[in-house]
Protein backbone atom coordinates (compact mmCIF):
# COMPACT_ATOMS: atom_id res chain seq x y z
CA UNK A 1 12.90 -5.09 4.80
CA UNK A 2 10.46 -2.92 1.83
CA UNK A 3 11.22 -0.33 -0.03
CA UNK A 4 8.38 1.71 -1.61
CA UNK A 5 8.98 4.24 -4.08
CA UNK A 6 6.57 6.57 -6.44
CA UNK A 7 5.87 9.24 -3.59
CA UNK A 8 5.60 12.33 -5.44
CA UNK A 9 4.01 16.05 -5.14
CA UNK A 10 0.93 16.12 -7.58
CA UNK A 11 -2.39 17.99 -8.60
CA UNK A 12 -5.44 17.27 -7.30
CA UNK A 13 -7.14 14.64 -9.98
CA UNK A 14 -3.71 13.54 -10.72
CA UNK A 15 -2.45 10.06 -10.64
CA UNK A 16 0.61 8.26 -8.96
CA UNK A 17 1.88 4.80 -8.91
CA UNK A 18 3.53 3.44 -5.81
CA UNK A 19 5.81 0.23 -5.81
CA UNK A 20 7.05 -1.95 -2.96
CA UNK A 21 9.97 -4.59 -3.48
CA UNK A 22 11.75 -6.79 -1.02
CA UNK A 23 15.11 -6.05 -0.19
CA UNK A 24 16.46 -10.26 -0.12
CA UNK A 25 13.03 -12.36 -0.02
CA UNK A 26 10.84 -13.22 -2.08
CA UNK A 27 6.97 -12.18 -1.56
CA UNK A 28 4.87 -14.98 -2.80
CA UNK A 29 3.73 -16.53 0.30
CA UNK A 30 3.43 -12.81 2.09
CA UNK A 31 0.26 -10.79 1.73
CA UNK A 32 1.17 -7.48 1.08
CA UNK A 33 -0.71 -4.21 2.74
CA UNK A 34 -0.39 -0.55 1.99
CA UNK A 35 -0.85 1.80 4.95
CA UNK A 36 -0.50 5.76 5.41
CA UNK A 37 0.02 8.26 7.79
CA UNK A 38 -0.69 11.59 8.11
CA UNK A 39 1.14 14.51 10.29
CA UNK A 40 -0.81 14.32 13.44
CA UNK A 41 -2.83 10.49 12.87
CA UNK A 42 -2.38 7.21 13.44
CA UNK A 43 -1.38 4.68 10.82
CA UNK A 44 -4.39 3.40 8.94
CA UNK A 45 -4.71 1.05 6.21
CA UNK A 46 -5.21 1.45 2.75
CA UNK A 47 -5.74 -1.72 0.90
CA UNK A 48 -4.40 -5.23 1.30
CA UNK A 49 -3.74 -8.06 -1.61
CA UNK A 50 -3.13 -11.76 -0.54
CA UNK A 51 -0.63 -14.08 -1.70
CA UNK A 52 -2.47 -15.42 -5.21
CA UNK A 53 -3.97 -11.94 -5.53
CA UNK A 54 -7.40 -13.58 -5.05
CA UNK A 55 -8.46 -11.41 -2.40
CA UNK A 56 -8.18 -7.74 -2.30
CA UNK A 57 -9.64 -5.03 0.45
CA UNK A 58 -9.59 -1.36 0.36
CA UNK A 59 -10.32 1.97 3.16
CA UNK A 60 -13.55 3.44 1.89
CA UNK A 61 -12.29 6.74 1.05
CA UNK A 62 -10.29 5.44 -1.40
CA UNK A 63 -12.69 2.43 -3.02
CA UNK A 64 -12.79 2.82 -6.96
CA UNK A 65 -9.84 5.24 -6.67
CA UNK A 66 -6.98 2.83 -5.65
CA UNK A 67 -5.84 -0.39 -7.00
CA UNK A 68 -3.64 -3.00 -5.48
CA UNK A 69 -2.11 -5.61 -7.50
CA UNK A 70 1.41 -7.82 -7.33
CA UNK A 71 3.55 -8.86 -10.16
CA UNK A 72 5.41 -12.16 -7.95
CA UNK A 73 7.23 -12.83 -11.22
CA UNK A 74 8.74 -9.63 -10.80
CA UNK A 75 8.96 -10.04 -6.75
CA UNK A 76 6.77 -6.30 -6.66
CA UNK A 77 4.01 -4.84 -5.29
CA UNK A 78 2.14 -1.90 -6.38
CA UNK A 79 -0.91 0.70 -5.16
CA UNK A 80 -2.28 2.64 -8.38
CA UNK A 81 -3.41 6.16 -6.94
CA UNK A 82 -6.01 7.97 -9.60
CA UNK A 83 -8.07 10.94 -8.83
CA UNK A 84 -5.82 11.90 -5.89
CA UNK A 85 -7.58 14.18 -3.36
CA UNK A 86 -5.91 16.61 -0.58
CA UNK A 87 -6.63 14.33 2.26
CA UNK A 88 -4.47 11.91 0.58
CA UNK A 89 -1.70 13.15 1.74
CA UNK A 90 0.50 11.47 3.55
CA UNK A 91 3.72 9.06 4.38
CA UNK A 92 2.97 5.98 2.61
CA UNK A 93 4.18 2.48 3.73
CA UNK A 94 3.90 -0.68 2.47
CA UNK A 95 4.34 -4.45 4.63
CA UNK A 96 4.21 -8.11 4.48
CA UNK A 97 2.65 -10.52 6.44
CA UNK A 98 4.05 -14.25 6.08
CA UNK A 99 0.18 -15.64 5.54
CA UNK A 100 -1.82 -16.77 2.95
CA UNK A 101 -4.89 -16.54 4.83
CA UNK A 102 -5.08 -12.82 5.82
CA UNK A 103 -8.87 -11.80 4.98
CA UNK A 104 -11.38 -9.00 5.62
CA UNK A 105 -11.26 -6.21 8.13
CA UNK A 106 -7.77 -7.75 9.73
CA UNK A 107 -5.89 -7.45 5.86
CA UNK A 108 -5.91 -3.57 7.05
CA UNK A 109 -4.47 -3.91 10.77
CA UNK A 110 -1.18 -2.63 11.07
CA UNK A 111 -0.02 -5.08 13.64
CA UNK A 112 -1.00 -8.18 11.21
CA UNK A 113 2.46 -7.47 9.39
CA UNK A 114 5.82 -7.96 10.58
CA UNK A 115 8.01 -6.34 7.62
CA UNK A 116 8.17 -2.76 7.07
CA UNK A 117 9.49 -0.29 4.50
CA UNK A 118 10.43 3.28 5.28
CA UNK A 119 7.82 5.17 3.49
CA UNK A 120 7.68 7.34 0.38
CA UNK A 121 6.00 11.14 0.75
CA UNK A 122 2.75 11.62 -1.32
CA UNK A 123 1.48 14.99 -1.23
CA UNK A 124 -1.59 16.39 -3.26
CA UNK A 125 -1.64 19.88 -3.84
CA UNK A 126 -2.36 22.75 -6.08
């Protein structure tokens, strides 16, 4: 099992920081994925890291504005929002996926990952 946490209400512009941390495994051999979901939509993906943080992927919508990045030291992964818009609102989850090989458009594919957390609320509004 995850559990994310940062999910906050902010601004529009504004900036949040979202962390993910196993509850009694470690994460270096999982690639990690953040996903969202809005009232009404599916589950899409967000951005994706890999094991060694070598590869990264992100949605276009949120390309320049997001950053992914894993401390496994520290056993946590994290999603840097900036410049949060509207439309970014929504349940955010994070997952694992026991692979060192995830790559491209399938990093972002819900059913790649078999370990879920429970979601943290991110709402942007004025």
């Amino acid at each position: 099992r995850l559990v994310e946490s940062g999910g906050d209400l902010v601004q529009p512009g504004g900036s949040l920081r979202l962390s993910c941390a196993p509850s009694g495994f470690p994460l270096d051999y999982f690639a990690i994925g953040w996903f969202r979901q809005a009232p009404g939509k599916g589950r899409e993906g967000v951005s994706c890291i890999s094991s060694s943080s070598d590869y990264t992927n992100y949605l276009d919508s949120v390309t320049g504005r997001f950053t992914i990045s894993r401390d496994n030291t520290e056993n946590t992964a994290y999603l840097q929002m900036d410049r949060l818009r509207p439309e970014d609102t929504a349940v955010y989850f994070c997952a694992a996926a026991p692979t060192t090989g995830l790559r491209g458009p399938a990093c972002l594919e819900p059913g790649r990952y078999d370990y879920w957390g429970q979601g943290t609320q991110v709402t942007v509004s004025s």
